[in-house]
C-alpha atoms as a PDB file:
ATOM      1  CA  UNK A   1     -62.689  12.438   0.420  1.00  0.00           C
ATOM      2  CA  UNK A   2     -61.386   9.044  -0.090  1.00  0.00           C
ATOM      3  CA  UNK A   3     -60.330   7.082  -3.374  1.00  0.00           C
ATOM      4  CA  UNK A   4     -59.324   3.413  -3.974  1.00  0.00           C
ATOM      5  CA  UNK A   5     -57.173   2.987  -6.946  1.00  0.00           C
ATOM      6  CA  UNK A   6     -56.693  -0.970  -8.281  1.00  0.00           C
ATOM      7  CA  UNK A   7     -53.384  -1.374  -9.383  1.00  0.00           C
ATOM      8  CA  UNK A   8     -53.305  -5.678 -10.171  1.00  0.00           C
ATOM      9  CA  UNK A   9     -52.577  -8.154  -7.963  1.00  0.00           C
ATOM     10  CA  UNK A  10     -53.023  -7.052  -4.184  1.00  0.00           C
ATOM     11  CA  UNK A  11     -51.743  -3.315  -5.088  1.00  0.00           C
ATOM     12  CA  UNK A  12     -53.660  -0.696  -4.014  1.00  0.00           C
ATOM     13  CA  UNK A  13     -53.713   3.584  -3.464  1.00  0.00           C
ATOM     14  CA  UNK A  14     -56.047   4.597  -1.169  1.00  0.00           C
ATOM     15  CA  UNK A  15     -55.675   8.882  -0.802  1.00  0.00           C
ATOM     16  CA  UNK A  16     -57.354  10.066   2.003  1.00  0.00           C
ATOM     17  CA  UNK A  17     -57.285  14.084   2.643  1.00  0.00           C
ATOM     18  CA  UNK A  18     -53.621  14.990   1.395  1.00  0.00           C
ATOM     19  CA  UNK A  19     -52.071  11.473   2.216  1.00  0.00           C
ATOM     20  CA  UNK A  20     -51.193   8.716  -0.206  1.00  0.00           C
ATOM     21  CA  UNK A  21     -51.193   5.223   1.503  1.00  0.00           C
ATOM     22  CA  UNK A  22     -49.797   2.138  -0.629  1.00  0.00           C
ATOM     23  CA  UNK A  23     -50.932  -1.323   0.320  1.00  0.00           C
ATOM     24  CA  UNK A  24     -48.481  -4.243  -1.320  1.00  0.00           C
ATOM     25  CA  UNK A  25     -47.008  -2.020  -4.132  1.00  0.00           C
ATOM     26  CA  UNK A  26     -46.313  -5.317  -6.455  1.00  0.00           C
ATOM     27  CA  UNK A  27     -45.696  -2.897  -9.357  1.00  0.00           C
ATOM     28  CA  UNK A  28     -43.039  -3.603 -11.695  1.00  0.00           C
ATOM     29  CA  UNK A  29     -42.792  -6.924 -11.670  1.00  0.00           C
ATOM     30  CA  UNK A  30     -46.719  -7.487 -11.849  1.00  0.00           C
ATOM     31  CA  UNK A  31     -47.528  -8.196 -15.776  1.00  0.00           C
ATOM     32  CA  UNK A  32     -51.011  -6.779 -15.449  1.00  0.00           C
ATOM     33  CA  UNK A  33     -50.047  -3.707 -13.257  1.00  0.00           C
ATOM     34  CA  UNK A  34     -51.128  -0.514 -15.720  1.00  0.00           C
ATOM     35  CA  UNK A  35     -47.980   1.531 -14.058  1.00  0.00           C
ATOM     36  CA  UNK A  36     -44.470   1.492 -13.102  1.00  0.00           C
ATOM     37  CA  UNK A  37     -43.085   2.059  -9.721  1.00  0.00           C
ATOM     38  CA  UNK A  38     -41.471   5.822 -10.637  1.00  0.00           C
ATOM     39  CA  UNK A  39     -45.168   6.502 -11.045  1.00  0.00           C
ATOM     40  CA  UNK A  40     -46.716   6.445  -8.127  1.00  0.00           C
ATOM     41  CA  UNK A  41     -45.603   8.064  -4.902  1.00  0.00           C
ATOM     42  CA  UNK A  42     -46.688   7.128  -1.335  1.00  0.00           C
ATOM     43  CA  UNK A  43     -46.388   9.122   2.208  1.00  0.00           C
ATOM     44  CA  UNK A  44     -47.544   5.520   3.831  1.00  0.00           C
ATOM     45  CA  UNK A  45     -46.598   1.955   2.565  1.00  0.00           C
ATOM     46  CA  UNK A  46     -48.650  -0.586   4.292  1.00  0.00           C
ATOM     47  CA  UNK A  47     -47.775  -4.379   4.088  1.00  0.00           C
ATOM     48  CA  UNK A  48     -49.732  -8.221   4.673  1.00  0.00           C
ATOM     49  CA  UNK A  49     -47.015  -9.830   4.532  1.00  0.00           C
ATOM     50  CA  UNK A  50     -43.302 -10.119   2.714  1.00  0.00           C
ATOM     51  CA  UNK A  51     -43.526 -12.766  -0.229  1.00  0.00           C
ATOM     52  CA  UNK A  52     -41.785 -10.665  -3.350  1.00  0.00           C
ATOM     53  CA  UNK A  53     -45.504 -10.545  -5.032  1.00  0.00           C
ATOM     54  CA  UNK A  54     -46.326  -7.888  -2.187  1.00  0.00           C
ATOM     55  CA  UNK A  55     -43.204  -6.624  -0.828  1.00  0.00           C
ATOM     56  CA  UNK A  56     -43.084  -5.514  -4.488  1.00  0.00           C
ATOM     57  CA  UNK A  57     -41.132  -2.119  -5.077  1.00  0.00           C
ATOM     58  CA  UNK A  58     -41.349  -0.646  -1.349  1.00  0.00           C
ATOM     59  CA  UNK A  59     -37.747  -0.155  -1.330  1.00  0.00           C
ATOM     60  CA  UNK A  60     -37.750   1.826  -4.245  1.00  0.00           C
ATOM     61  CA  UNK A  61     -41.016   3.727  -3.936  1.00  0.00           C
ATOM     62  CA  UNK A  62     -39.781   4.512   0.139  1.00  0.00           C
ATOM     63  CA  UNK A  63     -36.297   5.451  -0.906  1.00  0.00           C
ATOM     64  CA  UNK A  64     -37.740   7.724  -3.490  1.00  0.00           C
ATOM     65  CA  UNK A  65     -40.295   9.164  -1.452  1.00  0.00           C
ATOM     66  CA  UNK A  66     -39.108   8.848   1.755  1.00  0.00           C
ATOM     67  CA  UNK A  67     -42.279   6.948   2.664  1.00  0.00           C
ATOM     68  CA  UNK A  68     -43.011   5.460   6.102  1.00  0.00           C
ATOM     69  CA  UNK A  69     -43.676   1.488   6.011  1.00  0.00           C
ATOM     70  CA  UNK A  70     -45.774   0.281   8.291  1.00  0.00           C
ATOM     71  CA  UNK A  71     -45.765  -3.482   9.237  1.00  0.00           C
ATOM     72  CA  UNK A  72     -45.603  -6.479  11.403  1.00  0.00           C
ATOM     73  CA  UNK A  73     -42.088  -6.232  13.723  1.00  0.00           C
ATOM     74  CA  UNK A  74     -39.798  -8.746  11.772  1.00  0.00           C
ATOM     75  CA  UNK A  75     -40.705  -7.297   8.577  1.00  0.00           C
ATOM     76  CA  UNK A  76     -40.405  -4.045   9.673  1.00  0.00           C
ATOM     77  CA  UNK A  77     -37.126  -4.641  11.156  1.00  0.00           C
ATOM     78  CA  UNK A  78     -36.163  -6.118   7.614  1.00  0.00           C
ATOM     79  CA  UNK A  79     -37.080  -2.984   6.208  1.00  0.00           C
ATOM     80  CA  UNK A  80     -35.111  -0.706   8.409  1.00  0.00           C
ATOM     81  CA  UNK A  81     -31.995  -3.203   8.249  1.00  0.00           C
ATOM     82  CA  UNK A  82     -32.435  -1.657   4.161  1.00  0.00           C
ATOM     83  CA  UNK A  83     -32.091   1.822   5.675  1.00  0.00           C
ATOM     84  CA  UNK A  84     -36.030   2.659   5.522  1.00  0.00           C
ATOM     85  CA  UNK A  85     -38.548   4.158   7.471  1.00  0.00           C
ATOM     86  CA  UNK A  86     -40.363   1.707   9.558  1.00  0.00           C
ATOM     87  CA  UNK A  87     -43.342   1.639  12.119  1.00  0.00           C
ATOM     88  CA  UNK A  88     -43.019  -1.834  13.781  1.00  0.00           C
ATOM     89  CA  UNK A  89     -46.559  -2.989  14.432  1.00  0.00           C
ATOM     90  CA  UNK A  90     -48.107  -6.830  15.350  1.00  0.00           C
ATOM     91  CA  UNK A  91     -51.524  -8.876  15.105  1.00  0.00           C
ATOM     92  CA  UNK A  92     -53.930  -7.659  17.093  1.00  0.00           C
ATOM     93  CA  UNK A  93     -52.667  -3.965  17.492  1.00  0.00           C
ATOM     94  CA  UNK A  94     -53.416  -0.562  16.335  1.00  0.00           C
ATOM     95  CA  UNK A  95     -51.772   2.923  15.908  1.00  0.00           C
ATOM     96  CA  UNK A  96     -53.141   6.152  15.198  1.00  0.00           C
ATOM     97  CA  UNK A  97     -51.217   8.056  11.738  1.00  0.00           C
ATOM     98  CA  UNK A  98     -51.919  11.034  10.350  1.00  0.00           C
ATOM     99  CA  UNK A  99     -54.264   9.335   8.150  1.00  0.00           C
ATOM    100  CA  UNK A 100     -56.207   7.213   9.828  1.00  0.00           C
ATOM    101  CA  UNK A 101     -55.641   4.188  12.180  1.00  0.00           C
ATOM    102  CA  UNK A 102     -54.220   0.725  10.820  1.00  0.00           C
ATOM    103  CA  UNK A 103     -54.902  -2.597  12.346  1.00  0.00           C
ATOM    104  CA  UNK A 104     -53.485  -5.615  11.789  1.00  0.00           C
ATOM    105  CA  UNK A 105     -55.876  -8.989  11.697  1.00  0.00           C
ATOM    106  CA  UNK A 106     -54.524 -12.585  11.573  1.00  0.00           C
ATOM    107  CA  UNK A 107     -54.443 -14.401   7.663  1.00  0.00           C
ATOM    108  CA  UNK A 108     -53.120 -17.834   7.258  1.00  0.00           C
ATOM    109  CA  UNK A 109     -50.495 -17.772   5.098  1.00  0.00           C
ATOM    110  CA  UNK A 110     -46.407 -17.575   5.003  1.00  0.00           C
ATOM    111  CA  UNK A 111     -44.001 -14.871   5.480  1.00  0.00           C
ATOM    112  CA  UNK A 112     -40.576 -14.662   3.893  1.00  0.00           C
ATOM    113  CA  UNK A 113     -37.976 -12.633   1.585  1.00  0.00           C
ATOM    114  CA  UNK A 114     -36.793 -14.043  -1.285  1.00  0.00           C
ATOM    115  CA  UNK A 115     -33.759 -15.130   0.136  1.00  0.00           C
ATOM    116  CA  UNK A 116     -35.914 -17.148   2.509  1.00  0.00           C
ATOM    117  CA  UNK A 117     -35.568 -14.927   5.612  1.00  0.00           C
ATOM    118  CA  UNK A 118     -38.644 -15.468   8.034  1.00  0.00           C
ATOM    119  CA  UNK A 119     -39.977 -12.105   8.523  1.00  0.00           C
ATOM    120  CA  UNK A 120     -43.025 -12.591  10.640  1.00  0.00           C
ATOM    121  CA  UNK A 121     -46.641 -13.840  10.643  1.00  0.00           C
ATOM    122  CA  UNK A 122     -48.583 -12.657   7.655  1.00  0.00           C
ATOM    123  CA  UNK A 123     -51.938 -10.362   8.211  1.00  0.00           C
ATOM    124  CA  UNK A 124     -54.812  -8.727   7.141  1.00  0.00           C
ATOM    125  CA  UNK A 125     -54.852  -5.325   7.182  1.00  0.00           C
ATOM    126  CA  UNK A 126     -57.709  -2.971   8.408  1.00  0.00           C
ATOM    127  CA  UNK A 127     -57.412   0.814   7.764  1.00  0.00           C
ATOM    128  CA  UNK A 128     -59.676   3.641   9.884  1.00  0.00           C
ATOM    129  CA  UNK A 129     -60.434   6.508   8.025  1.00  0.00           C
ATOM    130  CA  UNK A 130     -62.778   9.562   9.220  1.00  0.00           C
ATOM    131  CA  UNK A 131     -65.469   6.825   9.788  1.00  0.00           C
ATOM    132  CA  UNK A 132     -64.886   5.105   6.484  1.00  0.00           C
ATOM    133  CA  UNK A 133     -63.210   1.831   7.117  1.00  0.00           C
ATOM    134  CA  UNK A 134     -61.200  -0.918   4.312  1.00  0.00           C
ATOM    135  CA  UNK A 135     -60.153  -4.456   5.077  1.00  0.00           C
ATOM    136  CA  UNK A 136     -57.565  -5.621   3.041  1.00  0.00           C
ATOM    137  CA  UNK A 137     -57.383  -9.427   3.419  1.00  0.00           C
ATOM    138  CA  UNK A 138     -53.871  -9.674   2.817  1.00  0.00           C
ATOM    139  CA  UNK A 139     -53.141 -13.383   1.372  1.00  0.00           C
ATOM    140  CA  UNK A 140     -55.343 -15.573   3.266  1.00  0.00           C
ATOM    141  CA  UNK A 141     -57.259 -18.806   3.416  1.00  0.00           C
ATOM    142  CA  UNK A 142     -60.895 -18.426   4.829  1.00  0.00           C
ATOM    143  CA  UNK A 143     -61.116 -17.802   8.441  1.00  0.00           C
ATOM    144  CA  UNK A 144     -64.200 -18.090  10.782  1.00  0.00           C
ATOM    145  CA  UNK A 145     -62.816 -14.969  12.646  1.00  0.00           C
ATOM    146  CA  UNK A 146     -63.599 -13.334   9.343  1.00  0.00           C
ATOM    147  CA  UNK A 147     -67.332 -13.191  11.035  1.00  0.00           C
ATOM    148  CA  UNK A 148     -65.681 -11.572  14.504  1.00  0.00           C
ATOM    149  CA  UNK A 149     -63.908  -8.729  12.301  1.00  0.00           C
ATOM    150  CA  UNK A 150     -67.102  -7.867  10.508  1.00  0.00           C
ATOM    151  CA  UNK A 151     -69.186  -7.782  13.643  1.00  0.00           C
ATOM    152  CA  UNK A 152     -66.867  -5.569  15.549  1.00  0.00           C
ATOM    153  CA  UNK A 153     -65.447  -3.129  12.793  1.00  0.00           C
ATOM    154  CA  UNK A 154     -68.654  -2.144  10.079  1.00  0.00           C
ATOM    155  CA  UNK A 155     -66.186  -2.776   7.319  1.00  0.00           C
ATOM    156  CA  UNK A 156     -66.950  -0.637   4.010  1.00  0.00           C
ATOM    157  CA  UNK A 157     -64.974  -1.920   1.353  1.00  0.00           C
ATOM    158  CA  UNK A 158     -63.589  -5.193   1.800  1.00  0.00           C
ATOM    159  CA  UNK A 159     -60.921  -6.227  -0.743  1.00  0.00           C
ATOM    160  CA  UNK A 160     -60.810 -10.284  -0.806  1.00  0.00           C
ATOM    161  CA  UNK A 161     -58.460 -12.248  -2.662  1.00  0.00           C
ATOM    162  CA  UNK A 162     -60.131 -15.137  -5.108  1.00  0.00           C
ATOM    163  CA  UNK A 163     -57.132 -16.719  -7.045  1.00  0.00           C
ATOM    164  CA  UNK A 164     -57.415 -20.328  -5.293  1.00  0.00           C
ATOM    165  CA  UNK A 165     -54.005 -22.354  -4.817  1.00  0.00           C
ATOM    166  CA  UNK A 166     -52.355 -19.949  -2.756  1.00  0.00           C
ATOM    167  CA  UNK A 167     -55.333 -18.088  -1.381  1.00  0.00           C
ATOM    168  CA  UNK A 168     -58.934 -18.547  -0.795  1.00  0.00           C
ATOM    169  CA  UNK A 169     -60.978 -19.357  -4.142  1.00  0.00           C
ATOM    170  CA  UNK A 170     -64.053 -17.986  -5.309  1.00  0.00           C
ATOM    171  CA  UNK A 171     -66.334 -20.597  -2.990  1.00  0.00           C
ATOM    172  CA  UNK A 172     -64.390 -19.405   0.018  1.00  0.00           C
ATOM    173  CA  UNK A 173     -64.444 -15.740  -0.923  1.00  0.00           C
ATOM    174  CA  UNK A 174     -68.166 -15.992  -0.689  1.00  0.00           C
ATOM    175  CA  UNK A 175     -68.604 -17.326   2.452  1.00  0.00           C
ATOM    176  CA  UNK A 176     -65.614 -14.788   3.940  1.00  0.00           C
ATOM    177  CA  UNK A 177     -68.348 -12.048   2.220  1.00  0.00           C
ATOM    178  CA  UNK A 178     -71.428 -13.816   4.500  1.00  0.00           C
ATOM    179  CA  UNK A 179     -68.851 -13.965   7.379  1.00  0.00           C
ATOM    180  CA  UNK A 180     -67.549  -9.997   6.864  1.00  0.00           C
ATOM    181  CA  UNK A 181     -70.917  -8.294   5.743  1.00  0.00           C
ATOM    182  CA  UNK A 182     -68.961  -5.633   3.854  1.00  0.00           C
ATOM    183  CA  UNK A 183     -71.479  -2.469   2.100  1.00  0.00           C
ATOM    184  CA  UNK A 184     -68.758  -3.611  -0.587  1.00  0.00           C
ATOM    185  CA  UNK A 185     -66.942  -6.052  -2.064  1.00  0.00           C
ATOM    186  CA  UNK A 186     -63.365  -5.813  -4.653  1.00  0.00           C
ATOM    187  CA  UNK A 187     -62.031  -8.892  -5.168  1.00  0.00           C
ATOM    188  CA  UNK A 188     -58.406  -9.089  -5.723  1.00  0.00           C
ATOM    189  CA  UNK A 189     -54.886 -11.582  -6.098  1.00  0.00           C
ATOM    190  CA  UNK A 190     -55.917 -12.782  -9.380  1.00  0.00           C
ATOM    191  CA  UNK A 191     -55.165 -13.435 -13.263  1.00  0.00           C
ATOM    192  CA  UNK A 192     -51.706 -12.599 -12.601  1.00  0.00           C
ATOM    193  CA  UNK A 193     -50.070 -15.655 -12.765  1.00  0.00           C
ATOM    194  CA  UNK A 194     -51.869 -18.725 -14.532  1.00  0.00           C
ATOM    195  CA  UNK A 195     -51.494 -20.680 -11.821  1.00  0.00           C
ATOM    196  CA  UNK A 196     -54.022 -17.810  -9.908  1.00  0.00           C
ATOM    197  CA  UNK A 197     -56.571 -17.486 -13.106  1.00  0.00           C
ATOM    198  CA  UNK A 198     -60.061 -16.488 -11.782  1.00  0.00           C
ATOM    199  CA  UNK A 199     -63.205 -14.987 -12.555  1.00  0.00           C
ATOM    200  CA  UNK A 200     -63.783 -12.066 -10.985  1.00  0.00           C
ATOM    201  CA  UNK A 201     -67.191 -11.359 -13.231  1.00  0.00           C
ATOM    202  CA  UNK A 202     -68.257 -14.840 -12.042  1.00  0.00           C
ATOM    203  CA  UNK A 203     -67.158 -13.774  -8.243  1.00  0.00           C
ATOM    204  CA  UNK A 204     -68.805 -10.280  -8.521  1.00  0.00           C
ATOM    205  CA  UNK A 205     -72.167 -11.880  -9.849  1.00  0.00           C
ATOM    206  CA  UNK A 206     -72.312 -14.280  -7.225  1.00  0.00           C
ATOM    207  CA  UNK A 207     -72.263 -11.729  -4.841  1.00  0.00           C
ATOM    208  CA  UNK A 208     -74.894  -9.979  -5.801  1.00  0.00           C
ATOM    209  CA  UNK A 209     -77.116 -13.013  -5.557  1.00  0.00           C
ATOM    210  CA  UNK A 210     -76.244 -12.994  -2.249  1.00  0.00           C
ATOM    211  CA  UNK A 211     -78.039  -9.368  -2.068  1.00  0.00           C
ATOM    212  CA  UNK A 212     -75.010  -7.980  -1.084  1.00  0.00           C
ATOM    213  CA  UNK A 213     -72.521  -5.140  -3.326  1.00  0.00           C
ATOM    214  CA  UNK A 214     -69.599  -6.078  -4.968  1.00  0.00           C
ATOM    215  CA  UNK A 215     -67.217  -4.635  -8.042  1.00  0.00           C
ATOM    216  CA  UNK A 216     -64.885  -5.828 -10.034  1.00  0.00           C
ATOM    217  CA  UNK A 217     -61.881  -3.191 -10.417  1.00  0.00           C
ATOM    218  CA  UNK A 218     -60.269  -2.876 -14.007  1.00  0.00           C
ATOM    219  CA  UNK A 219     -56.529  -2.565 -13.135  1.00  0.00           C
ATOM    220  CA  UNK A 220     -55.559   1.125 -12.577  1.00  0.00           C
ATOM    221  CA  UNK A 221     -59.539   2.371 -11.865  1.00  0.00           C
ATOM    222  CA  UNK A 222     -60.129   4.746  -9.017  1.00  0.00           C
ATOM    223  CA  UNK A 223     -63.668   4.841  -7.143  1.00  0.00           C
ATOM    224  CA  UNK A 224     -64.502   7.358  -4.326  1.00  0.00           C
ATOM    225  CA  UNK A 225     -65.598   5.465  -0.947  1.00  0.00           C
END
């Protein structure tokens, strides 16, 4: 069994079997996050990219539960130069965990610490799971290699971001749906700063017209895949 647990922003828990895999734990500092870092725990800590919006609490949540953070190889090398678990991983390649297999995609976008270190190209994230599989956008603009990625990988869920200004907008996210063909669609990145204010109801309905599934995720729901 799988579950998908929304958690604001670009956070997400997916549990698959006995494993608990974080994607961008923006937790604490994330007004519309419905829990704290000390509440969640993670075995796996996957990451798009290393803006302080996604990047989030993995230091904490890692040192706590002496999670493995998987990434792109300068921001997994940043996390190991903070004394942490890391799986150094790049665009383009895959590796098999005890959970599942992770891939990284390309997303157009930045990369940095908040001290303004570089730490590698940003990415979209694919997870493999016992024939079930989630793309997590990561912060992106549209791509038309959004089309090649649905073609070649089925993609279940796909979890799109919609806030505009730094990412794609609603129009975009549409046409990334038509491009990915997901059997679903959770949009994501949203409402949590003004300067990201969306409608997701407006996005999800949309969608639909488009004879295709999509949700909208209240902030700390779970749904089975």
């Amino acid at each position: 069994m799988t579950k998908l647990t929304y958690f604001g922003h670009s956070a997400f828990l997916v549990e698959h079997d006995k494993y608990k895999i974080l994607i961008d734990p923006f937790l604490d500092g994330n007004p519309l996050s419905p829990v704290k870092a000390n509440q969640v725990s993670a075995d796996f800590i996957v990451l798009s990219h290393g803006h302080g919006d996604h990047y989030g609490d993995s230091e904490k949540i890692a040192k706590r539960c002496n999670s493995l953070i998987i990434a792109v190889n300068e921001l997994a090398n940043y996390v190991a130069s903070k004394g942490l678990k890391a799986h150094n991983m790049h665009i383009g390649g895959s590796y098999e965990f005890p959970f599942g297999r992770v891939k990284f995609t390309i997303a157009h976008h930045g990369s940095s610490s908040g001290e303004g270190e570089y730490l590698g190209e940003p990415a979209g994230i694919l997870l493999f799971l016992n024939g079930k599989t989630i793309y997590h956008a990561g912060d992106t603009s549209l791509f038309y290699d959004m089309k090649l990625i649905g073609e070649m990988y089925n993609i279940d869920v796909a979890l799109l971001p919609i806030g505009d200004n730094f990412t794609m907008g609603l129009q975009d996210a549409l046409k990334a749906v038509e491009f990915l063909n997901p059997k679903l669609t959770i949009p994501m990145h949203y409402n949590t700063f003004p300067v990201i204010k969306a409608d997701a109801d407006k996005f999800v309905e949309e969608v639909l017209k488009m004879n295709k599934k999509a949700r909208k995720l209240n902030f700390g729901e779970t749904i089975e895949l």
